[in-house]
C-alpha atoms as a PDB file:
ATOM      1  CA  UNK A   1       4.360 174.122 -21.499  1.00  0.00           C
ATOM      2  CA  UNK A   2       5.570 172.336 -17.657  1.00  0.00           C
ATOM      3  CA  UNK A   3       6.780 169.403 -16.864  1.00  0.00           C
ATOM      4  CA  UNK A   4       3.757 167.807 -15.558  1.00  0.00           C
ATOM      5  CA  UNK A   5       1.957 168.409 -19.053  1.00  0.00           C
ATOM      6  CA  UNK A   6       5.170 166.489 -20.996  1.00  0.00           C
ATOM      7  CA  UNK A   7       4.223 163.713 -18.208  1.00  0.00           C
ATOM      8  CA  UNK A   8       0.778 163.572 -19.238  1.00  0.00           C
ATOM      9  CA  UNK A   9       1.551 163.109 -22.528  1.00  0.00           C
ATOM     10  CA  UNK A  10       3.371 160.676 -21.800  1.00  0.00           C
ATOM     11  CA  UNK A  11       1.257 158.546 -19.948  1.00  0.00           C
ATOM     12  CA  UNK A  12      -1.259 158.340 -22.791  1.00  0.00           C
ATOM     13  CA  UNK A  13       1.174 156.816 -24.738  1.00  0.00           C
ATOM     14  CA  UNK A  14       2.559 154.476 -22.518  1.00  0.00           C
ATOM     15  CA  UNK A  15       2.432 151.179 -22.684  1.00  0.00           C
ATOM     16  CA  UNK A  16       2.781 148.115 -20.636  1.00  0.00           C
ATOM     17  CA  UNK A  17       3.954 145.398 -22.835  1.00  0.00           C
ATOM     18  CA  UNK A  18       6.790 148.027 -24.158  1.00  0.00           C
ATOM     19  CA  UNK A  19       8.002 148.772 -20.400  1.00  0.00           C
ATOM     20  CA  UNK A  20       8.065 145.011 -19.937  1.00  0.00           C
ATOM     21  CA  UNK A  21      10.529 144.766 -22.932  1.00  0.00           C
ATOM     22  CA  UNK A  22      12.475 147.697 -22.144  1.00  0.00           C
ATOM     23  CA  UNK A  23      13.299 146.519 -18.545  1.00  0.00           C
ATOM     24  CA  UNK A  24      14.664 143.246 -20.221  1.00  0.00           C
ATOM     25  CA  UNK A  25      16.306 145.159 -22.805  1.00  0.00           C
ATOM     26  CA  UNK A  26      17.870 147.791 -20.943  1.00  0.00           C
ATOM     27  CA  UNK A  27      19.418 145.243 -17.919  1.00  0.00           C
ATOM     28  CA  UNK A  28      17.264 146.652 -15.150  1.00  0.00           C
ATOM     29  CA  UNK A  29      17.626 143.311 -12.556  1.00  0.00           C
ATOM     30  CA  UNK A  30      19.749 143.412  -9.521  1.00  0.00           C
ATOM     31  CA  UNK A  31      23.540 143.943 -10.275  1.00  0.00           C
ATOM     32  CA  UNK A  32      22.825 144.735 -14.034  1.00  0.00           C
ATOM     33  CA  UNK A  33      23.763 148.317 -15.733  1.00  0.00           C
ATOM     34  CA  UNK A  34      20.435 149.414 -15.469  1.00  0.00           C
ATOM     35  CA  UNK A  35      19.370 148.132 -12.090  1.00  0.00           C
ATOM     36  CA  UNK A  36      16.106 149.295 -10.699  1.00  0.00           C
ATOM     37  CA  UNK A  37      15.300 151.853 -13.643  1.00  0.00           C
ATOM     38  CA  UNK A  38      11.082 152.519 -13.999  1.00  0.00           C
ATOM     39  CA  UNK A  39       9.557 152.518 -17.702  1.00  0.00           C
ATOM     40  CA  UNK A  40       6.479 153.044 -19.005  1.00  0.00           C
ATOM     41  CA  UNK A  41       6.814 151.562 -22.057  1.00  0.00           C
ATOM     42  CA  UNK A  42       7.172 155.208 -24.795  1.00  0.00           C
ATOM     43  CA  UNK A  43       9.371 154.239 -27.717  1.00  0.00           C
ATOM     44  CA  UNK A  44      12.010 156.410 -29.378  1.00  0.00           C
ATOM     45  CA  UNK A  45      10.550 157.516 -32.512  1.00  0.00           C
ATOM     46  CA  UNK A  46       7.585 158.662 -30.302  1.00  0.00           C
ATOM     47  CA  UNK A  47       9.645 160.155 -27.469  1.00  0.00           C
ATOM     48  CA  UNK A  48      11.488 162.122 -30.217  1.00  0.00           C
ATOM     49  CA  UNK A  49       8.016 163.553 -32.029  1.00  0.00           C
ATOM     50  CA  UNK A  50       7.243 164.705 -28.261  1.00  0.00           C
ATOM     51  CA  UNK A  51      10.241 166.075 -28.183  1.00  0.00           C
ATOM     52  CA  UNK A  52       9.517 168.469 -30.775  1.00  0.00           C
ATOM     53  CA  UNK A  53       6.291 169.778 -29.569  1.00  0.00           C
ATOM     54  CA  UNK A  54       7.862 170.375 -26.077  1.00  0.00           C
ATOM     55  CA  UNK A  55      11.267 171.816 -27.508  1.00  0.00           C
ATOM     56  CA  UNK A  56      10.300 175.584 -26.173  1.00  0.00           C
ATOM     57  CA  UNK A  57      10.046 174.591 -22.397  1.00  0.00           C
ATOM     58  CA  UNK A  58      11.531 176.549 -20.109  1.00  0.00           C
ATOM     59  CA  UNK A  59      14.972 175.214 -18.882  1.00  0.00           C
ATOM     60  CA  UNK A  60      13.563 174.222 -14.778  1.00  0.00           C
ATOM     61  CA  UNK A  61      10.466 172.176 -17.080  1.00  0.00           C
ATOM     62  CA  UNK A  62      13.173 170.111 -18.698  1.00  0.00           C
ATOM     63  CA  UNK A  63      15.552 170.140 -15.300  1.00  0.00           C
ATOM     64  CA  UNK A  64      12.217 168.884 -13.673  1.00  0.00           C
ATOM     65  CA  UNK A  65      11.686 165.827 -16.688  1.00  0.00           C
ATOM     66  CA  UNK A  66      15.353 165.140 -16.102  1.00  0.00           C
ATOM     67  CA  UNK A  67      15.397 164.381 -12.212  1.00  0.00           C
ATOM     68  CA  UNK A  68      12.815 161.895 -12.362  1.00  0.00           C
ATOM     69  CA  UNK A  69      12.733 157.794 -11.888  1.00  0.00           C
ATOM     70  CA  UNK A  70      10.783 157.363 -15.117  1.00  0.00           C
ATOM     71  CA  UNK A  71      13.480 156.342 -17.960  1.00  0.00           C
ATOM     72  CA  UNK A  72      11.629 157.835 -20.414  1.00  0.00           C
ATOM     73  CA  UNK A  73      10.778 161.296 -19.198  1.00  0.00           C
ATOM     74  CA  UNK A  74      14.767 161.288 -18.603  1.00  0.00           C
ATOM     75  CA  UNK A  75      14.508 160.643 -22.356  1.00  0.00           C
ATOM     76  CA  UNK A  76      12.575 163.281 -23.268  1.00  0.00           C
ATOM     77  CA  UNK A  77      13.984 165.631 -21.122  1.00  0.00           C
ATOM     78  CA  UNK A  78      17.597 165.187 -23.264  1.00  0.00           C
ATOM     79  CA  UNK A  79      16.196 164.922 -26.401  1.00  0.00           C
ATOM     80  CA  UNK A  80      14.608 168.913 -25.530  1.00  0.00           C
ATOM     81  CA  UNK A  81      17.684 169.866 -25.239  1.00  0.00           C
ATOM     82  CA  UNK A  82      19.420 168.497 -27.692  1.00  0.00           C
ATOM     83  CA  UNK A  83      16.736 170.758 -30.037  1.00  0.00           C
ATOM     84  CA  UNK A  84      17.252 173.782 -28.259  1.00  0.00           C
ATOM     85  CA  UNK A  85      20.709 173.690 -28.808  1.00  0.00           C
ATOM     86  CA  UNK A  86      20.910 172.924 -32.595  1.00  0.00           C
ATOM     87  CA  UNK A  87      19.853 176.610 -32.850  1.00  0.00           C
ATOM     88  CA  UNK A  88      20.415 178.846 -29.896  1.00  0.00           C
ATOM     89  CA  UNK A  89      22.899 181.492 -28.805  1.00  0.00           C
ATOM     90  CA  UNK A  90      26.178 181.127 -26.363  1.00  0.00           C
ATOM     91  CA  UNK A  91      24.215 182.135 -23.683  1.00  0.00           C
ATOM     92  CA  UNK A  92      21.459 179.425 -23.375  1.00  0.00           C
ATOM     93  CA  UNK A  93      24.271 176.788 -24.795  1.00  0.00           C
ATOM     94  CA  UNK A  94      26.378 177.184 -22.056  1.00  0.00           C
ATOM     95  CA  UNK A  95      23.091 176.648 -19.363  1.00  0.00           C
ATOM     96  CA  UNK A  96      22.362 173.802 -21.344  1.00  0.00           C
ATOM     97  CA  UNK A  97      25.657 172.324 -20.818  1.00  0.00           C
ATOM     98  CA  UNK A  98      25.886 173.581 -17.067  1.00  0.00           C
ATOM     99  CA  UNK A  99      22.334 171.689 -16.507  1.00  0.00           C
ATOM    100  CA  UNK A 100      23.063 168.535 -18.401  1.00  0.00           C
ATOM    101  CA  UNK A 101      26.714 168.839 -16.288  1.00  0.00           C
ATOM    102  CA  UNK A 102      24.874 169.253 -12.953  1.00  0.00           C
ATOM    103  CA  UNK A 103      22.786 166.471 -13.401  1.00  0.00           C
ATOM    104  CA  UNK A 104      24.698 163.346 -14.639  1.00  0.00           C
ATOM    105  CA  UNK A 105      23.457 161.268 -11.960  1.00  0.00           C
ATOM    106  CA  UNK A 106      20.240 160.706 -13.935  1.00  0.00           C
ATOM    107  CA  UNK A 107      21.382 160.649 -17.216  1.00  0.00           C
ATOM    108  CA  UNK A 108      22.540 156.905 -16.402  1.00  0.00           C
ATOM    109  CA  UNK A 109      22.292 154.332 -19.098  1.00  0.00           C
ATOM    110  CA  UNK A 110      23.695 154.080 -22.607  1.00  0.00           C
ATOM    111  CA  UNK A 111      20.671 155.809 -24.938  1.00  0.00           C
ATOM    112  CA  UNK A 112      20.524 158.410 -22.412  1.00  0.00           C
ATOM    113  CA  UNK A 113      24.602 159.197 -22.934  1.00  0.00           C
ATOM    114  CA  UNK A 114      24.137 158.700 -26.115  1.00  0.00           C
ATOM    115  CA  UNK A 115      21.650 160.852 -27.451  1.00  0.00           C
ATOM    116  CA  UNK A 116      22.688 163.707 -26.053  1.00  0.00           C
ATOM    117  CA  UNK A 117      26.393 163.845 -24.879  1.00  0.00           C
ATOM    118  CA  UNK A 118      27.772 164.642 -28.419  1.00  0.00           C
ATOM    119  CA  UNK A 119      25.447 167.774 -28.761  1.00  0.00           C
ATOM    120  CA  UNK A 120      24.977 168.981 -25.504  1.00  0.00           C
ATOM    121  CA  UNK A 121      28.110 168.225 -23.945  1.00  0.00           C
ATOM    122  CA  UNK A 122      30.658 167.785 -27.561  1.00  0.00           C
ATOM    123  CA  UNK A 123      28.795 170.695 -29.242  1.00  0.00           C
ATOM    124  CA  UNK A 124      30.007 173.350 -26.116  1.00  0.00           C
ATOM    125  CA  UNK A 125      33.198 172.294 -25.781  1.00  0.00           C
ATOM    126  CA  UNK A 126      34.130 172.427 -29.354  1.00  0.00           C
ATOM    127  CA  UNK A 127      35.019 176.142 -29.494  1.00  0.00           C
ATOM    128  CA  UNK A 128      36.265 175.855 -25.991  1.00  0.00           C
ATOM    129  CA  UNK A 129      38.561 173.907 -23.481  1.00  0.00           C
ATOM    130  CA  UNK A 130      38.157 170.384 -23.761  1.00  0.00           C
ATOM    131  CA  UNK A 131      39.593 169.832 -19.758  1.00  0.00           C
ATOM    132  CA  UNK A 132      36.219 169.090 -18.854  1.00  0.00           C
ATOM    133  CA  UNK A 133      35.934 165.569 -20.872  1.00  0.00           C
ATOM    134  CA  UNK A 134      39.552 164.510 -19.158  1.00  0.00           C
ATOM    135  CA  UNK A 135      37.468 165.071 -15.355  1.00  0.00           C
ATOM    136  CA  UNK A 136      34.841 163.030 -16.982  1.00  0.00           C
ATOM    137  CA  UNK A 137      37.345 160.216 -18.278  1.00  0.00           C
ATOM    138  CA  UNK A 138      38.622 159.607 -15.107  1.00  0.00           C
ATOM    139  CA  UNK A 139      35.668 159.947 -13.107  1.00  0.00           C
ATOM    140  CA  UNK A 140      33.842 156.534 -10.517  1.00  0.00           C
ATOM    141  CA  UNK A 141      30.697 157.052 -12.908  1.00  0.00           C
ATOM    142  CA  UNK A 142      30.794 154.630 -15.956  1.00  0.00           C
ATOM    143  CA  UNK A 143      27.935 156.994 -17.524  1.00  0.00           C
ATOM    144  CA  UNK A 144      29.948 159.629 -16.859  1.00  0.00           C
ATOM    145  CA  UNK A 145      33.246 158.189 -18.433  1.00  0.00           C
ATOM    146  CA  UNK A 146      30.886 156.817 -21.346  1.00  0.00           C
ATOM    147  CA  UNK A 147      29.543 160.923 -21.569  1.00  0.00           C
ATOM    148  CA  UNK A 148      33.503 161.965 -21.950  1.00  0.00           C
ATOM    149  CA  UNK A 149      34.492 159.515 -24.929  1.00  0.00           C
ATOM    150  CA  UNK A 150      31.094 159.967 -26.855  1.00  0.00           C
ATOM    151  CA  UNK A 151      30.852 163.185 -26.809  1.00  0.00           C
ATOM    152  CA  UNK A 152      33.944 163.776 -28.509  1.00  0.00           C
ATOM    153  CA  UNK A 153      31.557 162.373 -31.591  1.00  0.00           C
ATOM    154  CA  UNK A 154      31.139 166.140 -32.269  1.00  0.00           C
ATOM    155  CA  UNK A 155      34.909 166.539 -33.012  1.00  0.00           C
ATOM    156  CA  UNK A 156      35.267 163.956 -35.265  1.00  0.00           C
ATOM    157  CA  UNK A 157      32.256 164.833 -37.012  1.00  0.00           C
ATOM    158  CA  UNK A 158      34.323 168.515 -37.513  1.00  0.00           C
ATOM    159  CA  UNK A 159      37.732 166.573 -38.625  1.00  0.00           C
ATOM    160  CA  UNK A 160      39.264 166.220 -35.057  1.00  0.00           C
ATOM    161  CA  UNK A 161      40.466 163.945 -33.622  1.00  0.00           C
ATOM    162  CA  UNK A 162      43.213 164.284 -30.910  1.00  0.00           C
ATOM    163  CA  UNK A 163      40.539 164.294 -27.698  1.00  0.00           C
ATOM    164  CA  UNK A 164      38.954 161.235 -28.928  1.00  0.00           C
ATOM    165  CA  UNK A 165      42.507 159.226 -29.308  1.00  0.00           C
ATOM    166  CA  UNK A 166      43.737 160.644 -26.162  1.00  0.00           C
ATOM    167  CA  UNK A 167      40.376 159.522 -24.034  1.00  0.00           C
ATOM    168  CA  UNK A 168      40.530 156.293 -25.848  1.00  0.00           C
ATOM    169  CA  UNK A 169      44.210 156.026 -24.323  1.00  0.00           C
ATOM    170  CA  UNK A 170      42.902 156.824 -20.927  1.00  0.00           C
ATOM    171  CA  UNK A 171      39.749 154.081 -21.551  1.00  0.00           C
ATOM    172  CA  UNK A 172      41.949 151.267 -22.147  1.00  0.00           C
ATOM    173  CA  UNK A 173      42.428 149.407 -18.804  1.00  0.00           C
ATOM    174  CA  UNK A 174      38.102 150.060 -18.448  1.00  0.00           C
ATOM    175  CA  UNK A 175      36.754 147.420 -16.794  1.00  0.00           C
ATOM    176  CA  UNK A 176      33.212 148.065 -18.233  1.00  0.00           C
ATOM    177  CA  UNK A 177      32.143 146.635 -20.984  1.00  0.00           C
ATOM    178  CA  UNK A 178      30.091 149.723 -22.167  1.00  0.00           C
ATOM    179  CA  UNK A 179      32.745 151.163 -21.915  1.00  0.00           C
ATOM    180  CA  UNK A 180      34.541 149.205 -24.225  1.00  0.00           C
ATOM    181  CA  UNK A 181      31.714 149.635 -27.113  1.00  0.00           C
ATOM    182  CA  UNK A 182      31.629 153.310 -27.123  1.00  0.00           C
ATOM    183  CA  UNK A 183      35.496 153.546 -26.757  1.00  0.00           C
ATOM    184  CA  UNK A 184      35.614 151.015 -29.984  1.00  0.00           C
ATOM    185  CA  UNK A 185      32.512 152.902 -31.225  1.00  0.00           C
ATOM    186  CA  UNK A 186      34.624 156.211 -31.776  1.00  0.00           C
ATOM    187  CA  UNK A 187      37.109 154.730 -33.024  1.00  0.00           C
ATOM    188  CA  UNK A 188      35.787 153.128 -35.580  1.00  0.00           C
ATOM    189  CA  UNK A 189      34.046 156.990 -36.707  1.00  0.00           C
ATOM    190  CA  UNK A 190      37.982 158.471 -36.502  1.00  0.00           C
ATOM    191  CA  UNK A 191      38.686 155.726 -39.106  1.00  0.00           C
ATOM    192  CA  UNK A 192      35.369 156.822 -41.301  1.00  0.00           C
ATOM    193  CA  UNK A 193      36.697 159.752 -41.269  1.00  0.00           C
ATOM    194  CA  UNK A 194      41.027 158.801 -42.078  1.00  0.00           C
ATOM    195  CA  UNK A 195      41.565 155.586 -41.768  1.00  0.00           C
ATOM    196  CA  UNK A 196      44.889 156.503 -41.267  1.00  0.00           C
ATOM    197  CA  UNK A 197      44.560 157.675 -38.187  1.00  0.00           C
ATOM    198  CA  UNK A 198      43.009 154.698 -36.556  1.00  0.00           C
ATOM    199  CA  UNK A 199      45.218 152.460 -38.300  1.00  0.00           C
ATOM    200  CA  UNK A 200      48.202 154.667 -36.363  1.00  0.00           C
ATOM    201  CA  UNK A 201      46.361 154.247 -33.273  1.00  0.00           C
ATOM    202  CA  UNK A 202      45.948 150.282 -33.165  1.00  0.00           C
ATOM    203  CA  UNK A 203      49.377 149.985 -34.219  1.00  0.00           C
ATOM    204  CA  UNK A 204      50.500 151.744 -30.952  1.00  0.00           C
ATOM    205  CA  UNK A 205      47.721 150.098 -28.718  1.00  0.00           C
ATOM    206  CA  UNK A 206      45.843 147.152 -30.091  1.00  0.00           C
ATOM    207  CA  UNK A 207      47.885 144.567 -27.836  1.00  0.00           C
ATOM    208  CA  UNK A 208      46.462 146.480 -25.101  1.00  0.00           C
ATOM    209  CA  UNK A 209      42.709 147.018 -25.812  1.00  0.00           C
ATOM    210  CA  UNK A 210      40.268 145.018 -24.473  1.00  0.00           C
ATOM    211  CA  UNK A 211      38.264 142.784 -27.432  1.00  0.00           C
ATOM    212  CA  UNK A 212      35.342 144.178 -27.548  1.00  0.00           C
ATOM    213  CA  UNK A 213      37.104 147.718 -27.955  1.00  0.00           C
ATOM    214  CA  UNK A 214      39.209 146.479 -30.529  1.00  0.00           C
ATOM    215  CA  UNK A 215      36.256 144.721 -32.484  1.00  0.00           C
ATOM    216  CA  UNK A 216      33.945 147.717 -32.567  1.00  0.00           C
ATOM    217  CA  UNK A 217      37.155 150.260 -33.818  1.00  0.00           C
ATOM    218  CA  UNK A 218      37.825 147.536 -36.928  1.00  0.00           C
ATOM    219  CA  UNK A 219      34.290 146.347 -37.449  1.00  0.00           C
ATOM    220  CA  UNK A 220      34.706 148.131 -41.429  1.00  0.00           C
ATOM    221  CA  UNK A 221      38.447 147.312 -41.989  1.00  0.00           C
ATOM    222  CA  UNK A 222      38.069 144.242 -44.997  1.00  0.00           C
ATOM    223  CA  UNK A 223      38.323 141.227 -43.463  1.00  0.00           C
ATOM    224  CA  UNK A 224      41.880 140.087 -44.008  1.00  0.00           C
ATOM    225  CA  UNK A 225      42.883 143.130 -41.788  1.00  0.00           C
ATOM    226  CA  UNK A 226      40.373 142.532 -39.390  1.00  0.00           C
ATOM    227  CA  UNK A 227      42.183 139.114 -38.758  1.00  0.00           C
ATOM    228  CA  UNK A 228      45.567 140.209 -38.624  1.00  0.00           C
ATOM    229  CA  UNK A 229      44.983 142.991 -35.564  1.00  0.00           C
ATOM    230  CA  UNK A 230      42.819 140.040 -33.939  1.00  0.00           C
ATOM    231  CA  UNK A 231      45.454 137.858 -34.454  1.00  0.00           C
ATOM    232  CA  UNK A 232      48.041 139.906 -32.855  1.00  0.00           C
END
């Protein structure tokens, strides 16, 4: 189970009309978020089905899939490890974690982040220090930023909340746009799970965040409260 037979799966399954979409869809021209990324056209529901035949591969297979040009064998790569990790020990956790750490540079648009930051990156950290999203939060990468506040999906999902309100703090003068989403994104799961919570947080900070933030973090207050933190 290598790399290069993941790959040739792959390639059989490829195809062209769905990389000419995705390139569109995923803001590949010059200057966009995406710029330059290589598909070949493997959607998700198939990516993940791949996933689960190739979920035993040895860690430098899936380190191999990860540090490629091809979007989707970046895909597949993340979604391996998301599997191994829903049922492993401490041990191969933490080199998931130290892999998926060591190689941000290709885990670089938004499905990428987010299929994988809240369980690779959210699931170690919960029983451990959480320093390592604050690094991430203030780092030059927007994917890497985008990692810190998304993976702290895992907390909230296990009632906490205090890294996801504090990152959103740090987010709010983000000049990306992305960034904005995922920030308002969270949010909006803190308030699933107490609205309370979120309503505390917009009352100290709404005035501040950028729109889209703000419109993602109330998209499932009822509309008359909606309009009165949009109107503020």
């Amino acid at each position: 189970m290598t790399a290069e037979d993941a790959r040739t799966k792959l390639k059989s399954l490829a195809s062209p009309e769905r990389a000419k979409a995705a390139t569109r869809f995923f803001k590949t021209g010059p200057g966009e978020y995406g710029a330059g990324d290589t598909f070949i056209g493997v959607n998700v529901p198939t990516l993940r089905a791949v996933a689960r035949s190739f979920r035993a591969m040895p860690l430098d297979g899936v380190s191999a899939l990860l540090n490629t040009p091809v979007h989707e064998e970046r895909h597949l790569a993340l979604l391996i490890l998301v599997l191994q990790v829903t049922k492993c020990d401490d041990n191969h956790r933490k080199r998931v974690y130290d892999l998926y750490r060591g190689n941000t540079r290709f885990i670089n648009n938004w499905d990428l982040v987010d299929c994988s930051a809240p369980q690779v990156v959210g699931g170690f950290l919960l029983t451990g220090p959480r320093e390592p999203l604050f690094a991430l939060a203030k780092s030059k990468s927007l994917w890497e930023r985008r990692i810190a506040i998304v993976s702290t999906l895992h907390f909230i999902r296990h009632g906490e909340f205090d890294e996801t309100l504090a990152i959103s703090e740090l987010l709010l003068g983000d000049k990306e746009d992305l960034i904005h989403k995922a920030t308002g994104w969270m949010l909006r799961e803190v308030g699933t799970k107490d609205q309370a919570v979120l309503e505390g947080f917009l009352d100290r900070h709404a005035t501040a965040m950028p729109r889209t933030m703000l419109r993602y973090a109330i998209e499932k207050f009822p509309p008359d409260q909606r309009r009165a933190y949009l109107d503020r």
